[in-house]
C-alpha atoms as a PDB file:
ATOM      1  CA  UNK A   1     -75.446 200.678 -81.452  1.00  0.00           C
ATOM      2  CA  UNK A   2     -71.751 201.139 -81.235  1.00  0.00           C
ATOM      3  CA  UNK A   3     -70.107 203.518 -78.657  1.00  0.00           C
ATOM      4  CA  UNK A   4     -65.879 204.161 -78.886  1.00  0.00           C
ATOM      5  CA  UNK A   5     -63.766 205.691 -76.192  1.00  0.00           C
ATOM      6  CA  UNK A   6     -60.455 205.535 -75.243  1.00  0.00           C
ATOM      7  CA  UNK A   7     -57.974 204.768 -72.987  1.00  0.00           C
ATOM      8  CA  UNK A   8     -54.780 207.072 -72.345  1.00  0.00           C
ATOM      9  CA  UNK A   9     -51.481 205.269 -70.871  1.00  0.00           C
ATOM     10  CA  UNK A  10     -48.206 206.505 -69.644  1.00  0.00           C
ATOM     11  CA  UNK A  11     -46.089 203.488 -69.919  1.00  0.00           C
ATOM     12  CA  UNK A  12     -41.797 202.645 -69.301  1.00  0.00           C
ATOM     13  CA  UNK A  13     -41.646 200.701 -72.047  1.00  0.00           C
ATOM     14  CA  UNK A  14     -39.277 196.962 -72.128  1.00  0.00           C
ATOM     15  CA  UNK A  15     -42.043 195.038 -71.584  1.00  0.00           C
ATOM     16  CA  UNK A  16     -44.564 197.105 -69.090  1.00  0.00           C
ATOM     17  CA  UNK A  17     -47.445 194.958 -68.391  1.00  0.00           C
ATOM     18  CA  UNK A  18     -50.648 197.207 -67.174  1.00  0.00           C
ATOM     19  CA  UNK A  19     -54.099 196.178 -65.917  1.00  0.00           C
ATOM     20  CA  UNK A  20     -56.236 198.257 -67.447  1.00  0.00           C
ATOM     21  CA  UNK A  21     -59.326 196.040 -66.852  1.00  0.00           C
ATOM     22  CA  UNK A  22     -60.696 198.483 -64.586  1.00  0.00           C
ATOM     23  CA  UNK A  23     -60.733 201.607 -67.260  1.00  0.00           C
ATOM     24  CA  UNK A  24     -62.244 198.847 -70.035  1.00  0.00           C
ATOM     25  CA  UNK A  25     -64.873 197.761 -67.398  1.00  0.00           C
ATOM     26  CA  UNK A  26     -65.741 201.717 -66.408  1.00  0.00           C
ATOM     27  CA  UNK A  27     -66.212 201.993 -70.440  1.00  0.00           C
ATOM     28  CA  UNK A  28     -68.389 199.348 -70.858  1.00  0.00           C
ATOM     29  CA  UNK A  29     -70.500 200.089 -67.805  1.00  0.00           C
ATOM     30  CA  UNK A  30     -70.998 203.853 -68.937  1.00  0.00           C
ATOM     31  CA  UNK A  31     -71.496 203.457 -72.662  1.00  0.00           C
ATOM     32  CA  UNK A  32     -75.343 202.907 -72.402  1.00  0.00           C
ATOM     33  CA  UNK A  33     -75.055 199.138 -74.029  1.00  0.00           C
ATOM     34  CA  UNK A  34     -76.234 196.226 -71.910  1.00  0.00           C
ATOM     35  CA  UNK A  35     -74.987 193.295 -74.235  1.00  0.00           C
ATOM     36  CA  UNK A  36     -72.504 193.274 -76.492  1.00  0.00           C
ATOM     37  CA  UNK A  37     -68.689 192.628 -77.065  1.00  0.00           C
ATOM     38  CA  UNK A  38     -66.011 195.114 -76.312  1.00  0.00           C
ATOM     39  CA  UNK A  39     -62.713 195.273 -78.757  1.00  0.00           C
ATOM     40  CA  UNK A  40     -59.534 197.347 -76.806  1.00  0.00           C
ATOM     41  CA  UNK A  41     -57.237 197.918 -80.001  1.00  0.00           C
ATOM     42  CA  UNK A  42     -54.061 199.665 -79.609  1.00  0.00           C
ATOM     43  CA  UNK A  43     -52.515 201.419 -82.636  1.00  0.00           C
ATOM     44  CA  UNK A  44     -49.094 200.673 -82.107  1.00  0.00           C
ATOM     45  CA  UNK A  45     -46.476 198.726 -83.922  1.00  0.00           C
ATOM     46  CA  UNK A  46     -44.811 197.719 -80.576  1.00  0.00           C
ATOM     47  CA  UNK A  47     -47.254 196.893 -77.876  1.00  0.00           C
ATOM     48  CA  UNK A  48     -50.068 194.412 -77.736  1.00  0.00           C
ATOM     49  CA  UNK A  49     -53.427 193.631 -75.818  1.00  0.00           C
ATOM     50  CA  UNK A  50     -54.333 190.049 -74.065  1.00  0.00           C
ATOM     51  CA  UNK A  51     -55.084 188.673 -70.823  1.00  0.00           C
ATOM     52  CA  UNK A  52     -53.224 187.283 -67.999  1.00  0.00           C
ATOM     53  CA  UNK A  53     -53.526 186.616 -64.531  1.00  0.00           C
ATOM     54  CA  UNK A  54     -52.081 190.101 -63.386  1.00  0.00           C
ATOM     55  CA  UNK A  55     -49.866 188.897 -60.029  1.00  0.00           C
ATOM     56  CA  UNK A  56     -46.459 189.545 -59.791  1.00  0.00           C
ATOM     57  CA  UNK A  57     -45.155 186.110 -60.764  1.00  0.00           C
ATOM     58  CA  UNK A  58     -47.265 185.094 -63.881  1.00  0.00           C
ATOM     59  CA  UNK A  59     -45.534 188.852 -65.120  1.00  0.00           C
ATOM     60  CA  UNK A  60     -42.430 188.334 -64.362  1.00  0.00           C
ATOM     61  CA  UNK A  61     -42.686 184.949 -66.179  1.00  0.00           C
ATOM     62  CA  UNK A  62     -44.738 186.197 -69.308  1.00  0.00           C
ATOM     63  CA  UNK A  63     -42.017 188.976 -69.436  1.00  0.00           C
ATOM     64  CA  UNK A  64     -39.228 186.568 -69.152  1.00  0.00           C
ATOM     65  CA  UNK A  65     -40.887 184.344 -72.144  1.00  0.00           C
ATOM     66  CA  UNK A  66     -40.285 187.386 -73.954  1.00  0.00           C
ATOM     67  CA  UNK A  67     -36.744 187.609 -73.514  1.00  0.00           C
ATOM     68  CA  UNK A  68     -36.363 184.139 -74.125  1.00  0.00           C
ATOM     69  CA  UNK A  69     -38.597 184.507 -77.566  1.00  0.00           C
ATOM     70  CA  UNK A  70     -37.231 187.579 -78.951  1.00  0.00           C
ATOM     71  CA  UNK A  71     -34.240 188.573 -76.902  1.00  0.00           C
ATOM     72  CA  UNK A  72     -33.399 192.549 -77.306  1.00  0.00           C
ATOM     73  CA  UNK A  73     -29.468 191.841 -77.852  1.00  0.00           C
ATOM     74  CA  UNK A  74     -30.545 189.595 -81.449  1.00  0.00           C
ATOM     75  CA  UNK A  75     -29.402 190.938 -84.732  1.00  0.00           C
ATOM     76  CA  UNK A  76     -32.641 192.134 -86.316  1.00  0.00           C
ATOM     77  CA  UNK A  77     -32.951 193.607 -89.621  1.00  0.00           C
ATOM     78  CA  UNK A  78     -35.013 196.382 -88.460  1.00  0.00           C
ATOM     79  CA  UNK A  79     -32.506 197.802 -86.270  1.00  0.00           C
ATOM     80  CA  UNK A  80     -30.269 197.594 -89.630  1.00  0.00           C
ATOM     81  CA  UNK A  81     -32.526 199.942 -91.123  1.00  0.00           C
ATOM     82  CA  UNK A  82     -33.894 202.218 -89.059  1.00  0.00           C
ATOM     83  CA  UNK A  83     -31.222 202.124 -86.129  1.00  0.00           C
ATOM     84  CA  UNK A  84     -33.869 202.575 -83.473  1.00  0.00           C
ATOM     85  CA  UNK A  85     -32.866 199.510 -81.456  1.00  0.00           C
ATOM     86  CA  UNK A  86     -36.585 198.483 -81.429  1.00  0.00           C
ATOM     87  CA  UNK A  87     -36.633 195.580 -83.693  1.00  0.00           C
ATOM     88  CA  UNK A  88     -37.421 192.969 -81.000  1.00  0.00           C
ATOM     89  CA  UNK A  89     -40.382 195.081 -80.013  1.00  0.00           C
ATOM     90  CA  UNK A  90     -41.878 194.913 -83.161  1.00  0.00           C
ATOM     91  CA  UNK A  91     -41.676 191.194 -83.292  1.00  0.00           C
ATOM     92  CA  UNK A  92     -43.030 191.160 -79.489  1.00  0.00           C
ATOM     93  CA  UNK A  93     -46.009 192.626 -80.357  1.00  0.00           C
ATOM     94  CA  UNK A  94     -46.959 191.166 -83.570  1.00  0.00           C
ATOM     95  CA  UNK A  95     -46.752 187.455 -81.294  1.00  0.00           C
ATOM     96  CA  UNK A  96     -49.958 188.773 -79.063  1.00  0.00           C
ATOM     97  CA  UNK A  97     -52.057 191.047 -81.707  1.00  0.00           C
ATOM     98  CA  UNK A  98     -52.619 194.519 -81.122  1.00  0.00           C
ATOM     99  CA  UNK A  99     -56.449 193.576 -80.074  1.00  0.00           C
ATOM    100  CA  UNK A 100     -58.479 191.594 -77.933  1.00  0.00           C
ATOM    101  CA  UNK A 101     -62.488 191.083 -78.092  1.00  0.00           C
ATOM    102  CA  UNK A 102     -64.404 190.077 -74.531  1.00  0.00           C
ATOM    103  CA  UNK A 103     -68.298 189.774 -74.722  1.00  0.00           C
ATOM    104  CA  UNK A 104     -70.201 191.939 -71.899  1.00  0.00           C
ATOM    105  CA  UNK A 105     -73.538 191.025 -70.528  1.00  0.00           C
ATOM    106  CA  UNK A 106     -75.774 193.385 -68.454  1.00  0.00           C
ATOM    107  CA  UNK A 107     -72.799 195.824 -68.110  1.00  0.00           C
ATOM    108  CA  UNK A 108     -70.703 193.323 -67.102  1.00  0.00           C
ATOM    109  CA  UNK A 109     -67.396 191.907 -68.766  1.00  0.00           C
ATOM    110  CA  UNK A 110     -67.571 188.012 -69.161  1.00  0.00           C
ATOM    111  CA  UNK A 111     -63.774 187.696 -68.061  1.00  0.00           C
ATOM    112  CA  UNK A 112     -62.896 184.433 -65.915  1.00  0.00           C
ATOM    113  CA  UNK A 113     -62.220 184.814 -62.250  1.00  0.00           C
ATOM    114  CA  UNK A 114     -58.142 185.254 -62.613  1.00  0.00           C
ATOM    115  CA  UNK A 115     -58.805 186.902 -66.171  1.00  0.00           C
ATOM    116  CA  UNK A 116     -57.316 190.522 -66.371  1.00  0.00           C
ATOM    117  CA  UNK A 117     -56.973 192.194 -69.752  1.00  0.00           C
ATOM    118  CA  UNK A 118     -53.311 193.744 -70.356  1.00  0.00           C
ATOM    119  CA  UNK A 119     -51.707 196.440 -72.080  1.00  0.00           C
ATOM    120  CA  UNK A 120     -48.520 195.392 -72.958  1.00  0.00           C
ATOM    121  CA  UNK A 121     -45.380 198.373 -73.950  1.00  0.00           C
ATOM    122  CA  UNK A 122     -42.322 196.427 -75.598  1.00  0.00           C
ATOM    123  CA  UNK A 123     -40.941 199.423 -77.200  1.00  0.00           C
ATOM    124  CA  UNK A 124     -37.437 200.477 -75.977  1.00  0.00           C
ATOM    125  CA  UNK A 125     -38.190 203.668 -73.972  1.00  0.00           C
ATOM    126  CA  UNK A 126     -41.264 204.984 -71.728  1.00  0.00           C
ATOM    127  CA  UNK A 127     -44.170 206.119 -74.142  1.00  0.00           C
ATOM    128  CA  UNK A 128     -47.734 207.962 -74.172  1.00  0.00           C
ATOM    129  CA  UNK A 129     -49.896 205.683 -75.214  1.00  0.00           C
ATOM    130  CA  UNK A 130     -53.988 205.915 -76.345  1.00  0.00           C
ATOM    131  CA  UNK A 131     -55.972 202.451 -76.535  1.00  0.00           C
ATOM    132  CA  UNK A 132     -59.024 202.392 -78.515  1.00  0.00           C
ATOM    133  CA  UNK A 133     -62.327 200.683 -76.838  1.00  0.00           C
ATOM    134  CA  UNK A 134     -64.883 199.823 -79.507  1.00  0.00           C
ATOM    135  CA  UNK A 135     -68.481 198.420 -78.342  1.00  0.00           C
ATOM    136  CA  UNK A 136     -71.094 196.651 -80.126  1.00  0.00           C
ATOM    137  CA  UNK A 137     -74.661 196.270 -78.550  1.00  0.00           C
ATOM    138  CA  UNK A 138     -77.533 197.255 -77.583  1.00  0.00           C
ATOM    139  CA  UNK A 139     -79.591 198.413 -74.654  1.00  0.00           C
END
């Protein structure tokens, strides 16, 4: 059986990290399916989905790596283009994926103790944001 529903964000954008765990979990638990895995996808071309330990310093650190990576201030060929300042977003996101798969068992996600799953905003500017959840299972 497969099941979709969605998540809807409000996000600031530069690198927001959000635990959105919670909402995935709530999905999976009222979806019907016992077993199965659980894809959150987001259709953007400048944020991403993964997992982190969500406390305050492994964030600021995982943002900083960012910077470091794919600093906003670099010449990118993007920004040539389209003059949206957003190049270094785009690059951001395509690093991490704009998906991320966990397996659920009786209801449950199989996510490690310190394991949060996180939406990720690199664009330049605050932005309403819908995640797809996708399950596969059965009852």
């Amino acid at each position: 059986m497969i099941v979709t529903g969605v998540i809807e964000l409000q996000t600031r954008g530069f690198g927001h990290v959000v635990d959105i765990t919670s909402r995935v979990a709530h999905v999976v638990e009222e979806s019907g399916l016992r077993d199965g895995l659980v894809t959150v996808f987001c259709p953007s071309a400048t944020s991403a989905v993964t997992t982190i330990e969500f406390e305050d310093g492994a964030v600021r650190d995982f943002q900083r790596l960012f910077d470091e990576i794919a600093p906003p201030d670099r010449a990118y060929m993007h920004n040539r283009r389209w003059g949206d300042g957003n190049g270094h977003s785009h690059v951001r996101a395509a690093l991490l994926g704009p998906s991320l798969t966990v397996p659920f068992v009786e209801r449950r996600m199989t996510l490690g103790t310190w394991q949060q799953i996180v939406y990720v905003d690199f664009d330049n500017r605050p932005r309403d944001r819908r995640l797809v959840v996708h399950l596969i299972g059965e009852n």
